[in-house]
N, C-alpha and C. Protein backbone atom coordinates (compact mmCIF):
# COMPACT_ATOMS: atom_id res chain seq x y z
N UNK A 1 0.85 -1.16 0.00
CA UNK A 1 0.00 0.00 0.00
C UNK A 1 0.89 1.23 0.00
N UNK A 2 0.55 2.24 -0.56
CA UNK A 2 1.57 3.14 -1.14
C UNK A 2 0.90 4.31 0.47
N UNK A 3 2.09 5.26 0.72
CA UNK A 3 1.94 5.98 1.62
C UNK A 3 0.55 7.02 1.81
N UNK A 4 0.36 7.13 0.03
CA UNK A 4 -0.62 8.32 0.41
C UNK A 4 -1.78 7.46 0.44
N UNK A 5 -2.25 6.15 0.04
CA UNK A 5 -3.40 5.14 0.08
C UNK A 5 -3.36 4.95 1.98
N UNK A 6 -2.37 4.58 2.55
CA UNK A 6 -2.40 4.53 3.92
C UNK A 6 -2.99 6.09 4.97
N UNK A 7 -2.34 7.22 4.38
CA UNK A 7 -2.57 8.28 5.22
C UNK A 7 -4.13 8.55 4.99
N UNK A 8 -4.81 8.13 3.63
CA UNK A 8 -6.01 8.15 3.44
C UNK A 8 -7.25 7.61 4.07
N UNK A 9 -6.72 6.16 4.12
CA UNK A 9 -7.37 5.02 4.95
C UNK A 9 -7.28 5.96 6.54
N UNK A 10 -6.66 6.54 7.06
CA UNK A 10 -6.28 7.05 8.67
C UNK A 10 -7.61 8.02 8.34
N UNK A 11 -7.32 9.15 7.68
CA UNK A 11 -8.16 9.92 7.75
C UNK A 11 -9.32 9.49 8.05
N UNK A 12 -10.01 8.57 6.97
CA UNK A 12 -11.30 8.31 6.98
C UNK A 12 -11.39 7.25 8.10
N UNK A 13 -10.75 7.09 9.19
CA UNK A 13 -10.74 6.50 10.33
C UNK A 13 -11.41 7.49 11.27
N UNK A 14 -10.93 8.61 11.47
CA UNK A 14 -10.72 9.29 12.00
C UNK A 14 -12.02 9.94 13.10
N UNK A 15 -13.10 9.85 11.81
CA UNK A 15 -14.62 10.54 12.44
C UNK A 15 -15.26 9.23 12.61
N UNK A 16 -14.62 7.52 12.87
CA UNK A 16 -15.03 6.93 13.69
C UNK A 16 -14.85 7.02 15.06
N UNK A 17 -13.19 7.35 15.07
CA UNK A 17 -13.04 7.30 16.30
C UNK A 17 -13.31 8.33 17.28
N UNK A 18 -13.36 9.59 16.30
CA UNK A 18 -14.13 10.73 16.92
C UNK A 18 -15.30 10.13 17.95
N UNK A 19 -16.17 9.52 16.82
CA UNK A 19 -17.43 9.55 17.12
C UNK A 19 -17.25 8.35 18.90
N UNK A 20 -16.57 7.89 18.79
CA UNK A 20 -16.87 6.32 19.61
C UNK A 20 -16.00 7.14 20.94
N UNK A 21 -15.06 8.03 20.51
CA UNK A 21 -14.11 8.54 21.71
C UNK A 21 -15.58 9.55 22.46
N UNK A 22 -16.86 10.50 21.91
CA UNK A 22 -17.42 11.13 22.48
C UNK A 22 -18.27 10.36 23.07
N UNK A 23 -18.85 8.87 22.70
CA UNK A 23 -19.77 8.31 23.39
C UNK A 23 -19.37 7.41 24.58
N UNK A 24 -17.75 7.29 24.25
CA UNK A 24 -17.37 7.11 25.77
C UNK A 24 -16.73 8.04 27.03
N UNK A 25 -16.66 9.50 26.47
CA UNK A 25 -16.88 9.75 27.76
C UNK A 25 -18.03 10.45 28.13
N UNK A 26 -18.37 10.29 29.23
CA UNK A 26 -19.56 10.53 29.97
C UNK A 26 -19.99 11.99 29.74
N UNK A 27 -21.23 12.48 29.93
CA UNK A 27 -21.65 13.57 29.61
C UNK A 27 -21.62 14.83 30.97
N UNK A 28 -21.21 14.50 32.11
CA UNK A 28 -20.62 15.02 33.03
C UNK A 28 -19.17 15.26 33.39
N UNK A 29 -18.99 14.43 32.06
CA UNK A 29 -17.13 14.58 31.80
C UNK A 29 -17.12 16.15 31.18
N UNK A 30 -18.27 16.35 30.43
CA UNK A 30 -17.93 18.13 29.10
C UNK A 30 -18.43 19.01 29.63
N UNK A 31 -19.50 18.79 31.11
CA UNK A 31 -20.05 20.16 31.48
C UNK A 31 -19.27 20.76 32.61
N UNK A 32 -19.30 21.43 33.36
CA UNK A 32 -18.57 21.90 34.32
C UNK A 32 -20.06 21.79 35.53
N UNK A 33 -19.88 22.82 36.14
CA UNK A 33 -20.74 22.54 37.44
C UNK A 33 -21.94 23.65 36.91
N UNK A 34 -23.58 23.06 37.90
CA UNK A 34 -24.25 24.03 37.51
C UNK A 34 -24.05 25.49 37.43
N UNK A 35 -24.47 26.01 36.26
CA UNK A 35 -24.00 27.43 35.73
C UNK A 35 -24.72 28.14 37.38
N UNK A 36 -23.95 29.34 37.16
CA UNK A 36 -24.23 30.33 38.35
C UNK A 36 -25.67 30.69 38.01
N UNK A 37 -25.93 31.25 37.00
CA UNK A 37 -27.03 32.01 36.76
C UNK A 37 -28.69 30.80 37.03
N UNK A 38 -28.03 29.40 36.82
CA UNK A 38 -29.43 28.16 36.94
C UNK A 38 -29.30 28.21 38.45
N UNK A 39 -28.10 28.46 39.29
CA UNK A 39 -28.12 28.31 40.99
C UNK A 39 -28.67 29.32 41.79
N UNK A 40 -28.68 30.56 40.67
CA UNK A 40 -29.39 31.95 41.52
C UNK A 40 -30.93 31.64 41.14
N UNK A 41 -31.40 31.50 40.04
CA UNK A 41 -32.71 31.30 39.33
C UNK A 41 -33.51 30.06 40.05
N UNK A 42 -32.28 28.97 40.53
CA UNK A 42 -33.65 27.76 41.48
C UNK A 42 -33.58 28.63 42.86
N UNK A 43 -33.50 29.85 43.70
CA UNK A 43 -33.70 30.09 45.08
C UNK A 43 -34.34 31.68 44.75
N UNK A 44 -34.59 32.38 43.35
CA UNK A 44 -34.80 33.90 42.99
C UNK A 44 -36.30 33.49 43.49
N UNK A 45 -36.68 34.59 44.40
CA UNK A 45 -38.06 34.71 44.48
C UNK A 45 -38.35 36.29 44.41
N UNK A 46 -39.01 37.06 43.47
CA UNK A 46 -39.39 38.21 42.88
C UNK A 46 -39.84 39.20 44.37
N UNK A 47 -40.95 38.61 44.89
CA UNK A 47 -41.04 39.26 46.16
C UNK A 47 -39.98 39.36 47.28
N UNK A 48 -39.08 38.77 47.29
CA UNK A 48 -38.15 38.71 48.25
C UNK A 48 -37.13 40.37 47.67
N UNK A 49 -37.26 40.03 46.26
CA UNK A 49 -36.19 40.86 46.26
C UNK A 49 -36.53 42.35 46.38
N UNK A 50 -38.00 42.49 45.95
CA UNK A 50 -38.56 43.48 46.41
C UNK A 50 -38.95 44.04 47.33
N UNK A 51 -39.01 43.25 48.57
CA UNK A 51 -38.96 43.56 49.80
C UNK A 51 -37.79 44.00 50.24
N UNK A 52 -36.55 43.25 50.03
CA UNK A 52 -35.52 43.90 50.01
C UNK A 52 -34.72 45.02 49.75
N UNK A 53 -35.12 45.11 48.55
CA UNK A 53 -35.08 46.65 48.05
C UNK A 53 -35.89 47.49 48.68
N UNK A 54 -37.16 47.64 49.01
CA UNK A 54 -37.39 48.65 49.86
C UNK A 54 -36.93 48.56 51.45
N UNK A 55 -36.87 47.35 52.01
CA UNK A 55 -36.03 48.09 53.42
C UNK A 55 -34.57 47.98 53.33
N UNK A 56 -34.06 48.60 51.63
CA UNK A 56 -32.64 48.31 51.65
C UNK A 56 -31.30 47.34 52.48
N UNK A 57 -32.51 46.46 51.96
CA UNK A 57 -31.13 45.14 52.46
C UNK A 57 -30.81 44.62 51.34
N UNK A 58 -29.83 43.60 51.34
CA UNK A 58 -28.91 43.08 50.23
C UNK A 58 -29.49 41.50 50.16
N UNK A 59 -29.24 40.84 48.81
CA UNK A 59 -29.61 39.56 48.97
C UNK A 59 -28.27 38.95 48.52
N UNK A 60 -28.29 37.69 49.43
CA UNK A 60 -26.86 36.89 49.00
C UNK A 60 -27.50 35.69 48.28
N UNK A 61 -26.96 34.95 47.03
CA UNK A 61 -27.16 33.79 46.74
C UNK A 61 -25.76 33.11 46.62
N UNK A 62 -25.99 31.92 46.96
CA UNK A 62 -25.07 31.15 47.33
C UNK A 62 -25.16 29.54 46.59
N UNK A 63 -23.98 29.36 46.64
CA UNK A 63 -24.04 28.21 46.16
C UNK A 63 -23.66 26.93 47.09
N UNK A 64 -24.50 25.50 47.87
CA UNK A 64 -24.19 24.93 48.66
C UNK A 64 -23.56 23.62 48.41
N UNK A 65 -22.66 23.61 49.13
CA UNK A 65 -21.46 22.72 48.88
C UNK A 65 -20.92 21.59 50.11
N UNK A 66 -21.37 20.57 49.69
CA UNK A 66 -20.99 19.26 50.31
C UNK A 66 -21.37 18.14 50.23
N UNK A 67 -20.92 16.70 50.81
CA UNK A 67 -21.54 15.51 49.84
C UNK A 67 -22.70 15.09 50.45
N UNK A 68 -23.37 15.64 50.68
CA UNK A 68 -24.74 15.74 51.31
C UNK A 68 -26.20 16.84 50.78
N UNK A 69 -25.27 18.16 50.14
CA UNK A 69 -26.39 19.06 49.92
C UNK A 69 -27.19 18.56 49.23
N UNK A 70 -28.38 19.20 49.38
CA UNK A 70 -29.92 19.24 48.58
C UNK A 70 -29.94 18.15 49.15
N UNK A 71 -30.03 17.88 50.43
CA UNK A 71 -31.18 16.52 51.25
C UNK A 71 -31.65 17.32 51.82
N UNK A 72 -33.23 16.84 52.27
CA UNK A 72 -34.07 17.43 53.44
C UNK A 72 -33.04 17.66 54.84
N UNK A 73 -32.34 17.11 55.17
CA UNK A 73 -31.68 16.82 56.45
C UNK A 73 -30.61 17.86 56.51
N UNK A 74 -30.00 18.53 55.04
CA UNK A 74 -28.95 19.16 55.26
C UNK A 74 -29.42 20.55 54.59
N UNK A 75 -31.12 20.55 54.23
CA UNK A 75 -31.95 21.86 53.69
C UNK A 75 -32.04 22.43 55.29
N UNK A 76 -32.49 21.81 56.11
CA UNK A 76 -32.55 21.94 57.78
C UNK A 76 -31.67 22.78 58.35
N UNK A 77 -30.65 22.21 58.14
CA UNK A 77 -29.65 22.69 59.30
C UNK A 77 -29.13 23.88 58.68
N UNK A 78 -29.10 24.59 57.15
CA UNK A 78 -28.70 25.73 56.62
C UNK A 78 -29.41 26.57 57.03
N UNK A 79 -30.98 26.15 57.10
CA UNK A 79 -31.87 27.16 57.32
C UNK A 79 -31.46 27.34 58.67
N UNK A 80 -31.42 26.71 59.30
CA UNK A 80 -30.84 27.09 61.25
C UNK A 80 -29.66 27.48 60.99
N UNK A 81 -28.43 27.64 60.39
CA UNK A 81 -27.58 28.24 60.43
C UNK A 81 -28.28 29.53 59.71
N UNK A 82 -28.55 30.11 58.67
CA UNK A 82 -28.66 31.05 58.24
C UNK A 82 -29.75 32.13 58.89
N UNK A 83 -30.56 31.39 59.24
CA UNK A 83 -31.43 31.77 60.72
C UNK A 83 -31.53 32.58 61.93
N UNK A 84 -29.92 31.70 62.36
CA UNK A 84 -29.20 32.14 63.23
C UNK A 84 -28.71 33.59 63.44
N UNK A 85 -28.50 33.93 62.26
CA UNK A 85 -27.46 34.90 62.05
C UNK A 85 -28.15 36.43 62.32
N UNK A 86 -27.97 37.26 63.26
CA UNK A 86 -28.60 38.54 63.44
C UNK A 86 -28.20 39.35 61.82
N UNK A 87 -29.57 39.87 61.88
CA UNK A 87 -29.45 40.58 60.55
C UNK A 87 -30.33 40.11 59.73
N UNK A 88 -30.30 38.57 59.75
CA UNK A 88 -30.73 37.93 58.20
C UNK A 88 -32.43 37.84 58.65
N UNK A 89 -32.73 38.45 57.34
CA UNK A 89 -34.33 38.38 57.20
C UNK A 89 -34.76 36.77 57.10
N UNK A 90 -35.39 36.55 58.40
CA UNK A 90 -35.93 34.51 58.70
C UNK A 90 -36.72 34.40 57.53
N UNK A 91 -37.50 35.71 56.82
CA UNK A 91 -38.41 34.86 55.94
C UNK A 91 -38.29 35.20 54.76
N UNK A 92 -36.95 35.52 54.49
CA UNK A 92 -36.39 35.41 52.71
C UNK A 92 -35.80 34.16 52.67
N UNK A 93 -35.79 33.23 53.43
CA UNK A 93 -34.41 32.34 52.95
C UNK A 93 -35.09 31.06 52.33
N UNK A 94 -34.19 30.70 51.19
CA UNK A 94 -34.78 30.00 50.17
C UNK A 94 -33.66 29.19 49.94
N UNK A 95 -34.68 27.99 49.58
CA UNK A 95 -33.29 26.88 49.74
C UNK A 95 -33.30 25.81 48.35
N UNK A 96 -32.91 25.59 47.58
CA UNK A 96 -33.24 24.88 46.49
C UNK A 96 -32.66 23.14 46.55
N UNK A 97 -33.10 21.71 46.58
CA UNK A 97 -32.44 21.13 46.83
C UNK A 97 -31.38 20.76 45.10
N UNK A 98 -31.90 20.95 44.03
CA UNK A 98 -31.49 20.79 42.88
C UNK A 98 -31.53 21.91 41.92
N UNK A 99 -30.72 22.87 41.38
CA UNK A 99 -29.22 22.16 42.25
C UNK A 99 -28.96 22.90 43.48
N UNK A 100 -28.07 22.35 44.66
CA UNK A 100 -28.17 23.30 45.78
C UNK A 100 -27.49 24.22 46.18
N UNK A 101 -28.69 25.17 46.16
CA UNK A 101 -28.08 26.89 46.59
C UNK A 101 -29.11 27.26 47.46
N UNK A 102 -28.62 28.18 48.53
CA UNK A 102 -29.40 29.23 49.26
C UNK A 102 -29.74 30.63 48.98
N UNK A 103 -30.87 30.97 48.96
CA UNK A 103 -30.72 32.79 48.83
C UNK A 103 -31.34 33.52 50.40
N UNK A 104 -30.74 34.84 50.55
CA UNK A 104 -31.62 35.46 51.82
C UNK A 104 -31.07 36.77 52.54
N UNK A 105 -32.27 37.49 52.35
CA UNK A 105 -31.87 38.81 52.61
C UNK A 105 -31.45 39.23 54.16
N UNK A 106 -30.18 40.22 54.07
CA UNK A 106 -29.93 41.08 55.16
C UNK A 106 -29.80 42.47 55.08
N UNK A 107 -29.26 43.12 56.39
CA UNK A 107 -29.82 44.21 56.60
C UNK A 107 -28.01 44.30 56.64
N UNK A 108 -27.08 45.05 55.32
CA UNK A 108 -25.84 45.51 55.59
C UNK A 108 -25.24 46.13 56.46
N UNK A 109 -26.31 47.23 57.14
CA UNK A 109 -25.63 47.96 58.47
C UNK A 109 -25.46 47.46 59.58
N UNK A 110 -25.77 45.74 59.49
CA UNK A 110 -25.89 44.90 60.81
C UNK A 110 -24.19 43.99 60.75
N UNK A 111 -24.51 43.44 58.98
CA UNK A 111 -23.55 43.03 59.08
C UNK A 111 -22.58 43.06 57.48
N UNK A 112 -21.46 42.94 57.59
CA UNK A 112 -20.91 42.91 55.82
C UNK A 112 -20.97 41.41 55.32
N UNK A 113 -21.24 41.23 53.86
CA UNK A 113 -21.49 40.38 53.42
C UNK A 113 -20.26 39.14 53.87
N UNK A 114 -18.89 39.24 53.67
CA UNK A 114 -18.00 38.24 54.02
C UNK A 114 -18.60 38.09 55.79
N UNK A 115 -18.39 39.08 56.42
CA UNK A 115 -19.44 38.72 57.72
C UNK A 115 -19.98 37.85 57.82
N UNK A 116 -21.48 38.41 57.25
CA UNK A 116 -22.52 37.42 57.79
C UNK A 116 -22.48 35.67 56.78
N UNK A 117 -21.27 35.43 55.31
CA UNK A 117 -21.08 34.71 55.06
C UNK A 117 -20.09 33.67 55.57
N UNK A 118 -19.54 33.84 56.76
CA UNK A 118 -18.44 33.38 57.77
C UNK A 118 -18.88 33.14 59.15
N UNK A 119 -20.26 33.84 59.23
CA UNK A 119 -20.97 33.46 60.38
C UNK A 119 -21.64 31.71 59.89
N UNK A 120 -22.44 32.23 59.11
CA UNK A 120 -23.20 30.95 58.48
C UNK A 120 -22.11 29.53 58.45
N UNK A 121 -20.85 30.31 57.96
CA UNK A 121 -20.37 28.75 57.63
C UNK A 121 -19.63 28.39 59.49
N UNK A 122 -19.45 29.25 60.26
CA UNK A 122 -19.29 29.12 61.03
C UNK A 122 -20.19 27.75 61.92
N UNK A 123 -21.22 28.18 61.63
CA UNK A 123 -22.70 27.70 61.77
C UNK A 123 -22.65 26.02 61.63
N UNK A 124 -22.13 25.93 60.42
CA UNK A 124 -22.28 24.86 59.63
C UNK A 124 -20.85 23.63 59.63
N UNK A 125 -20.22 24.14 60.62
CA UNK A 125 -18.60 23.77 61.04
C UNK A 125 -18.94 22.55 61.04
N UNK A 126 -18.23 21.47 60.89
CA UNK A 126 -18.37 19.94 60.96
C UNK A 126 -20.05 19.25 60.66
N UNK A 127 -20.47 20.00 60.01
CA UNK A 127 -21.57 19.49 59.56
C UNK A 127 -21.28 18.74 57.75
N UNK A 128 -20.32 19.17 57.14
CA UNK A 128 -19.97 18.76 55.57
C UNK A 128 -20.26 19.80 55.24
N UNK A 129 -21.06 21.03 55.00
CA UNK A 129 -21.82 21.71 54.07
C UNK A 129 -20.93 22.90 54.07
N UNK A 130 -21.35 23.78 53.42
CA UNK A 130 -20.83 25.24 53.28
C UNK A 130 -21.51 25.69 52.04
N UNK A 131 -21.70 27.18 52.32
CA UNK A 131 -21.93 28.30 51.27
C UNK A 131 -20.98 28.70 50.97
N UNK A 132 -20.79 29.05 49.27
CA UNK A 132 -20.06 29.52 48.84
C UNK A 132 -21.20 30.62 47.87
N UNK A 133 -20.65 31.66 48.01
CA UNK A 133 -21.01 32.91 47.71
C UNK A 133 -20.92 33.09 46.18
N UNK A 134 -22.67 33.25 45.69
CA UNK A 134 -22.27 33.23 44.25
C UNK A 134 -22.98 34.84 43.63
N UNK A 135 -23.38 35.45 44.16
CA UNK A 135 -24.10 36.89 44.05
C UNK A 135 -24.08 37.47 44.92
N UNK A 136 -24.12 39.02 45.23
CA UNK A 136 -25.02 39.94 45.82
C UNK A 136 -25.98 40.76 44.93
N UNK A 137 -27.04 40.88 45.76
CA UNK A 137 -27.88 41.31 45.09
C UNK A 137 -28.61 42.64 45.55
N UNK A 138 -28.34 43.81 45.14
CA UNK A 138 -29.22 44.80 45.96
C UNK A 138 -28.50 46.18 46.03
């Protein structure tokens, strides 16, 4: 077989193996993690933020992180940590289990956002979980 009959035969190999290399890897192999904007949009509630805006408080959305989030059991204990926290409005807080993020308004002159986001995880110390801070809003 003459060189350029061989490099030919490769080519037209080529968009087999394409094809067989994409169906083996997994489809959580090409995405990255839920987009920010789908983690603010499962906890955005329209009235919240409007309440917020008029008694000028800020809204944090967050993104929750550990090998447990989005269970009932570990939706619980965020809300009691985030709860906890002087400042934070008890009845903005929104919890999404899929994918899992928290949102929930405070009152900035109580506390600054790395603040009251270091209280929470404070909160949440040896529990697995943590917020990680994916917006402010306000």
């Amino acid at each position: 077989m003459s060189p350029r009959a061989a490099q030919w035969r490769d080519v037209r190999r080529l968009p087999r193996f394409v094809l067989a290399a994409a169906i083996a890897v997994p489809a959580s192999g090409l995405a990255c993690e839920t987009c920010i904007e789908d983690q603010i949009a499962a906890t955005y509630d329209h009235a919240v933020v409007a309440k917020a805006e008029a008694a000028g408080h800020l809204i944090l959305y967050a993104a929750v992180r550990g090998s447990n989030a989005g269970t009932a059991r570990s939706d619980a204990k965020i809300r009691r940590a985030i709860a906890s926290v002087a400042g934070v409005d008890r009845r903005s807080i929104r919890l999404s289990p899929a994918p899992p993020a928290a949102s929930f308004a405070w009152d900035p002159q109580r506390l600054a956002s790395a603040t009251v986001l270091r209280a929470i995880n404070h909160r949440l110390a040896g529990s697995g979980l943590a917020l990680v801070a994916l917006q402010t809003f306000g």
